[in-house]
Protein backbone atom coordinates (compact mmCIF):
# COMPACT_ATOMS: atom_id res chain seq x y z
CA UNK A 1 20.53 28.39 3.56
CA UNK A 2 22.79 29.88 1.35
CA UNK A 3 25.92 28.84 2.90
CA UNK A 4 24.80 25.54 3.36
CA UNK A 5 23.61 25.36 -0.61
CA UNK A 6 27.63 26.69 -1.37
CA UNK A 7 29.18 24.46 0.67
CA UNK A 8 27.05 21.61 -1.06
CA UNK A 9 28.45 22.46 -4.14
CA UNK A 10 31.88 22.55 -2.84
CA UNK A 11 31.18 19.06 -1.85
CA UNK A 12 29.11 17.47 -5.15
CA UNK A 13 32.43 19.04 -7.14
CA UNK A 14 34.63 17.46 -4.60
CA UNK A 15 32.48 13.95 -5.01
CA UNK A 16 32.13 14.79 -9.02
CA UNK A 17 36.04 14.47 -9.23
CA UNK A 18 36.40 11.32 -6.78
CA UNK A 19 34.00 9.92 -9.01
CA UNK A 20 35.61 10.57 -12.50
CA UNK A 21 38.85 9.65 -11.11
CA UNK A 22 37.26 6.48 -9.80
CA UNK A 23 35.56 5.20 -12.44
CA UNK A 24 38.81 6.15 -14.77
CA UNK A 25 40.94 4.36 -12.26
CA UNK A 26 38.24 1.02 -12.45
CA UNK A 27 38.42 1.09 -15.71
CA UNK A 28 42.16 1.06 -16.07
CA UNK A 29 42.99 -2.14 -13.66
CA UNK A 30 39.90 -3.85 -15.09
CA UNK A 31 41.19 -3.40 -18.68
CA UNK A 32 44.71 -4.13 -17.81
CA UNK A 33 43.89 -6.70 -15.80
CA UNK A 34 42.41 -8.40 -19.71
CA UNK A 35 45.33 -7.54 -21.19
CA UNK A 36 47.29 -8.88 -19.21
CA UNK A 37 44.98 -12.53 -18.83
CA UNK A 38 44.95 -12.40 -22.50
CA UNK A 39 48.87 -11.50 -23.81
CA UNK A 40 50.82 -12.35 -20.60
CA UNK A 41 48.47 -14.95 -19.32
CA UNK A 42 48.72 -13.86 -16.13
CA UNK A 43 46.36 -11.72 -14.53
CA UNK A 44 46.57 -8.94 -11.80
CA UNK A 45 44.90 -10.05 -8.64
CA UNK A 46 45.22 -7.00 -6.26
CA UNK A 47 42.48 -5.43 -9.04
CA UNK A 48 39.87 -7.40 -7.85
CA UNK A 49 40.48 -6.05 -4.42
CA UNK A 50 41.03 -2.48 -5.48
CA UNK A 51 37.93 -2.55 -7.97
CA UNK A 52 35.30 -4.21 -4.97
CA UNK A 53 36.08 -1.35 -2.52
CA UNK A 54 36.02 0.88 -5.37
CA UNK A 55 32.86 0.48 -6.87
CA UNK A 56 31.40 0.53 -2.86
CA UNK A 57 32.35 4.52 -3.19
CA UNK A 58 31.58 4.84 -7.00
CA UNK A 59 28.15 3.60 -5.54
CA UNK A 60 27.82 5.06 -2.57
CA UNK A 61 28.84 8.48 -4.06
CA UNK A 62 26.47 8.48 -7.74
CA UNK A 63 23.76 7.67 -5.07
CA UNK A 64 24.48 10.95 -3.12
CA UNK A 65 24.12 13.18 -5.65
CA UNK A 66 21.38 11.43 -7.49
CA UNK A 67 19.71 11.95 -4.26
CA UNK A 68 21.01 15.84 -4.68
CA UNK A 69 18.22 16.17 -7.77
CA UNK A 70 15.88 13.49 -6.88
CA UNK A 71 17.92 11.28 -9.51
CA UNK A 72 17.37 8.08 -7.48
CA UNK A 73 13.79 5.65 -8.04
CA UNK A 74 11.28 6.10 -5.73
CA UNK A 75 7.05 5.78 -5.57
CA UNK A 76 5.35 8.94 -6.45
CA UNK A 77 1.69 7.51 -6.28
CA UNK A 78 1.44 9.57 -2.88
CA UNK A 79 2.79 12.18 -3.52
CA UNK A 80 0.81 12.59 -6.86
CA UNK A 81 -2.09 12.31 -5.15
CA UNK A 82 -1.57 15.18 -2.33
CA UNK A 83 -2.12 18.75 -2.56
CA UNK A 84 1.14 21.03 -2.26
CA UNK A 85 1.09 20.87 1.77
CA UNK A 86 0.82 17.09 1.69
CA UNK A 87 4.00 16.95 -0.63
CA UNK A 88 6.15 19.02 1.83
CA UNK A 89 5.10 16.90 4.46
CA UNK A 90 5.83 13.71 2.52
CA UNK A 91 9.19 15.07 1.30
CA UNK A 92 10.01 15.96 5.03
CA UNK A 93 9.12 12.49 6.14
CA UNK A 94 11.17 10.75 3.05
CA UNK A 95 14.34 13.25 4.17
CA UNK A 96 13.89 12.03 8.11
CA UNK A 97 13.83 8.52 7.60
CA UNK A 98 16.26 8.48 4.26
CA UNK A 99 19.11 10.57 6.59
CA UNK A 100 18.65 7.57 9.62
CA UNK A 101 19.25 5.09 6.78
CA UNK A 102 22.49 6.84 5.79
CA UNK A 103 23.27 7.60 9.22
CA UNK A 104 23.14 3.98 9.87
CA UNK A 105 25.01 3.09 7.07
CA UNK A 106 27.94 5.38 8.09
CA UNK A 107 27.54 4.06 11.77
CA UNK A 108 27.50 0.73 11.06
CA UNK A 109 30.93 1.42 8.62
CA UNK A 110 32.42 3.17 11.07
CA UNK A 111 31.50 1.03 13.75
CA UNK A 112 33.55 -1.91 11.31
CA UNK A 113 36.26 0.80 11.07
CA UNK A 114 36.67 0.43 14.60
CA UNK A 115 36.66 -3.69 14.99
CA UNK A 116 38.47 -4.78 11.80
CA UNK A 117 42.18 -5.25 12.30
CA UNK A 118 42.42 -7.55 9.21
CA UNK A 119 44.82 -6.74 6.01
CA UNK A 120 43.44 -7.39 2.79
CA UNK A 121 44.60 -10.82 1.42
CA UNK A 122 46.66 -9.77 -1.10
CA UNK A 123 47.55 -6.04 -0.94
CA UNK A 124 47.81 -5.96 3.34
CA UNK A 125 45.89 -2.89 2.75
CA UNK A 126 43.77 -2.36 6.14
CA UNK A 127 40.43 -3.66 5.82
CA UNK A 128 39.64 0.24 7.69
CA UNK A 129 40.41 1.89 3.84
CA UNK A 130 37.87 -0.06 2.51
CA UNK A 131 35.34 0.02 5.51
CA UNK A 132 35.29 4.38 5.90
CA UNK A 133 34.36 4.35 2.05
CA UNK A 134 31.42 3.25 3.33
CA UNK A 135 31.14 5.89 6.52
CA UNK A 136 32.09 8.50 3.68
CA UNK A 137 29.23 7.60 1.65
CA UNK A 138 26.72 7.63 4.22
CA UNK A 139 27.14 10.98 4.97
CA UNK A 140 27.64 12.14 1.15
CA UNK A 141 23.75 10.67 1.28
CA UNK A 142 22.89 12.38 4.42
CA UNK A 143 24.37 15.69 3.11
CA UNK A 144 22.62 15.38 -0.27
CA UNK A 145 19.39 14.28 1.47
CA UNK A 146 19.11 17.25 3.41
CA UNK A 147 19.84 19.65 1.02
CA UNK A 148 16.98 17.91 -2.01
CA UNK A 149 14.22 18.46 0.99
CA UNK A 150 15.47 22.19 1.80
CA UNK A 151 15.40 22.64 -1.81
CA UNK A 152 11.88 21.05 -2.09
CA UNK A 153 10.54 23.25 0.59
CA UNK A 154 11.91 26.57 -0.35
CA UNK A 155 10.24 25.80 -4.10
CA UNK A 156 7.50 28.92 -4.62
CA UNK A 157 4.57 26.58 -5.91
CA UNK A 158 2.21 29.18 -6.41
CA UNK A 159 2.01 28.31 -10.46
CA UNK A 160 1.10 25.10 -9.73
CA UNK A 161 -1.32 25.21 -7.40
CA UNK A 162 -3.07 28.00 -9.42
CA UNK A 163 -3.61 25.17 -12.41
């Protein structure tokens, strides 16, 4: 477990640095993109392609490791309502059908990684780039997935359950 919790973090620093340079690179096109509508009167039109596939991993990504420290919305009014044993097994249950979803998701990307031999319209980029942010955020979910319900489990609950 403890090789699997340090490789983890290798990865959530890996995705924390995707994700700041993301969102700083997002934010520079978009604003210079309105500078340049606004002074030039022209605008930039390879950011709208750049930002769309962009935000998919800036999405994709925050979700993982939200998921990572149960940062994402979900329905606790089971889980309230169950003993410590009943928890586990509701956790364990979330994890299983959460990781198909995401293994799905990554699937189905790469499965459009494999089909789509378009360019994008106006930087010929291959459609692919834009299609394995998808793949790579499935598994960033499936990763981060696993690792909240081994954390969940391994919890000592013994102060709880003694109030």
């Amino acid at each position: 477990m403890k090789v699997y919790k340090k490789f983890m973090d290798i990865v959530t620093a890996i995705e924390n640095i995707v994700l700041i340079l993301s969102l700083v690179l997002v934010t520079a096109l978009t604003f210079g993109n309105v500078v340049a509508r606004k002074i030039f009167h022209h605008s930039w039109g390879f950011t709208e392609e750049i930002v769309i596939a962009v935000f998919v991993l800036i999405s994709l990504l925050a979700a993982g490791v939200a998921a990572r420290t149960e940062g994402l919305v979900n329905l606790a009014l089971l889980p309230d309502n169950v003993g410590i044993r009943g928890k586990k097994i509701l956790k364990v249950i979330s994890t299983i059908i959460c990781t198909a979803y995401s293994f799905i998701l990554a699937w189905q990307g790469w499965g459009r990684m494999q089909v789509e031999s378009m360019l994008s319209p106006i930087l010929h980029i291959p459609k692919t780039v834009f299609w394995s942010f998808v793949v790579i955020g499935g598994i960033s979910l499936a990763l981060h997935f696993v690792e909240n319900c081994i954390d969940f489990c391994m919890q000592d609950f013994t102060e709880e359950e003694g109030e």
